[in-house]
C-alpha atoms as a PDB file:
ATOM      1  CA  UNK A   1      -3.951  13.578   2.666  1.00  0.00           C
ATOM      2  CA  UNK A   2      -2.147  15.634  -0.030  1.00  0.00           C
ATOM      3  CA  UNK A   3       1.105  13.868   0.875  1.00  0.00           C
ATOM      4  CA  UNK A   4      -0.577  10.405   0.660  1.00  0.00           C
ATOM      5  CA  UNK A   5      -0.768  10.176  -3.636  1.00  0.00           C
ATOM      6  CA  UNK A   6       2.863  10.823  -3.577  1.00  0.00           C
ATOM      7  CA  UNK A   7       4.013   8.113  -1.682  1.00  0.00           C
ATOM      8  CA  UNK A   8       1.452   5.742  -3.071  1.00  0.00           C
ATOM      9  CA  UNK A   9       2.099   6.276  -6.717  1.00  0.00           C
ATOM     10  CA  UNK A  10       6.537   6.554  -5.420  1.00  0.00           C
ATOM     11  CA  UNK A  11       6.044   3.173  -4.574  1.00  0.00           C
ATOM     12  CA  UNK A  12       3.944   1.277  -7.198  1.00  0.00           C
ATOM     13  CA  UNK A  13       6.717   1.515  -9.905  1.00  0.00           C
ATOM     14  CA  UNK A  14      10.060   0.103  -7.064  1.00  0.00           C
ATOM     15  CA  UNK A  15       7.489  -2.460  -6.398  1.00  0.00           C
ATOM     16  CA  UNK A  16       6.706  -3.175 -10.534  1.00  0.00           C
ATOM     17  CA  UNK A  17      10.356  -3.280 -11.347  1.00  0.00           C
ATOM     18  CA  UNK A  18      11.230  -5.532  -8.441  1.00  0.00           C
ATOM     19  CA  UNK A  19      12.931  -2.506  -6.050  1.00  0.00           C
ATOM     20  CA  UNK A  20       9.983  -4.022  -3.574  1.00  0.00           C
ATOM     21  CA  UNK A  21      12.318  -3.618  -0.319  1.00  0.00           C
ATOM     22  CA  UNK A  22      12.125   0.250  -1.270  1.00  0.00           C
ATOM     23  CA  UNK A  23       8.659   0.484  -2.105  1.00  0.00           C
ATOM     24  CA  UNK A  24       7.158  -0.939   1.019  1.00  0.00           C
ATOM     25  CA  UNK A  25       7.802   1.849   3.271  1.00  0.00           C
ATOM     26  CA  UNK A  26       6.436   4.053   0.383  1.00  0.00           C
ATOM     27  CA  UNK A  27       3.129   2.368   0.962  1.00  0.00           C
ATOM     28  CA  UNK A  28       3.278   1.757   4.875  1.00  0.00           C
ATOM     29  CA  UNK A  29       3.591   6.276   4.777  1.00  0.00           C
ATOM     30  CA  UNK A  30       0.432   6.356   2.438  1.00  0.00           C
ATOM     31  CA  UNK A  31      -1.278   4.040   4.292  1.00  0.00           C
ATOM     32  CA  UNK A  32      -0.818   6.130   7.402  1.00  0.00           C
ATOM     33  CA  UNK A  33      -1.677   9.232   5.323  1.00  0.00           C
ATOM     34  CA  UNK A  34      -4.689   7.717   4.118  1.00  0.00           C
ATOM     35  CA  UNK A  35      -5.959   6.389   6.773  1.00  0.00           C
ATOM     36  CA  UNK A  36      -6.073   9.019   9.050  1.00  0.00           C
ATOM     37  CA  UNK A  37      -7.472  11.466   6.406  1.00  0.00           C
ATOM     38  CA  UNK A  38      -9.923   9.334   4.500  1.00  0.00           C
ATOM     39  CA  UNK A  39     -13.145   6.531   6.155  1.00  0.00           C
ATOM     40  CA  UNK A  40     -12.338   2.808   5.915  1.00  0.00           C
ATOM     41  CA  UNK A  41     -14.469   2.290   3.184  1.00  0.00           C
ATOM     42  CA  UNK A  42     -13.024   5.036   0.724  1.00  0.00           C
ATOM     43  CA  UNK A  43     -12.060   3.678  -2.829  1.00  0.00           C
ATOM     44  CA  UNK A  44      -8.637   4.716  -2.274  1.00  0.00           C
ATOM     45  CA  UNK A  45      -7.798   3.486   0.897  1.00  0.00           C
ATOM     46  CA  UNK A  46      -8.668   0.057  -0.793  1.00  0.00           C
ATOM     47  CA  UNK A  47      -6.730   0.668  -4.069  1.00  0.00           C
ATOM     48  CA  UNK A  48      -3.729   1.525  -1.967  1.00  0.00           C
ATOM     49  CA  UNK A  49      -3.891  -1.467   0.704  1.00  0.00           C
ATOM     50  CA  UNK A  50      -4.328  -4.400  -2.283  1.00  0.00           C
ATOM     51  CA  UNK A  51      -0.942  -2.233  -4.280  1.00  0.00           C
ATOM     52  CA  UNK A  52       0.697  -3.380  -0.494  1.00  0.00           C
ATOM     53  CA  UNK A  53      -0.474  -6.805  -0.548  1.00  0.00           C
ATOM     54  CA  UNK A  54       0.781  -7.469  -3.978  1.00  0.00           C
ATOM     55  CA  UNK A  55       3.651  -6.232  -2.676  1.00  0.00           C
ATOM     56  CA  UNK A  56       3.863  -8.230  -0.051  1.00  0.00           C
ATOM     57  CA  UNK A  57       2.668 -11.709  -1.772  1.00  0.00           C
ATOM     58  CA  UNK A  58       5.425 -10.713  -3.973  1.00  0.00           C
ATOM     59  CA  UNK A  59       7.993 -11.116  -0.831  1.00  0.00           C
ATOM     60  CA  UNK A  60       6.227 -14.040  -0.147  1.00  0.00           C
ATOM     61  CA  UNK A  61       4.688 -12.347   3.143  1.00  0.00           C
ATOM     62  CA  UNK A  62       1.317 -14.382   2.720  1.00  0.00           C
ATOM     63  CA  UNK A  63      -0.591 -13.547   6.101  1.00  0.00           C
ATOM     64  CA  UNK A  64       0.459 -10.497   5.736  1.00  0.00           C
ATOM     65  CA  UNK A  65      -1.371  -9.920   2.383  1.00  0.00           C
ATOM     66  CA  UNK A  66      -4.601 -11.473   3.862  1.00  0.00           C
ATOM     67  CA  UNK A  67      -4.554  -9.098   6.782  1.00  0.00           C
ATOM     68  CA  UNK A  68      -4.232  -6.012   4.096  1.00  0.00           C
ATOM     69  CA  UNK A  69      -7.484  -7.849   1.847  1.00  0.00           C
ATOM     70  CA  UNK A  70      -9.543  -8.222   4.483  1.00  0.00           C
ATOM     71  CA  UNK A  71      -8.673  -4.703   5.664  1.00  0.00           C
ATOM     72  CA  UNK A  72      -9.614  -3.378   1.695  1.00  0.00           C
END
């Protein structure tokens, strides 16, 4: 889980200054991280799946981002 932050908070700024094709597999790792270290229904498993579906609305990957919502 201490890994998880990191790639969370490497990916949110590629993804805010349109590196997005970088940032995703920042998030995918913390994802991974998070959710084998944290419940479902922690606050920052939820925080980090809606930063990867504005990510991925952002490429246009729409039923991708509802998978990650209903998933947060």
């Amino acid at each position: 889980m201490r890994d998880s932050p990191v790639y969370h908070d490497s990916g949110r700024p590629r993804s805010t200054t349109g590196r997005l094709a970088e940032a995703e597999p920042l998030y995918v790792r913390a994802i991974d991280i998070i959710e084998k270290a944290l419940p479902g229904d922690h606050p920052n498993f939820a925080i980090t799946l809606d930063n990867y579906a504005r990510l991925l609305d952002a490429l246009d990957r729409h039923e991708e981002v509802a998978v990650q919502r209903a998933r947060a």
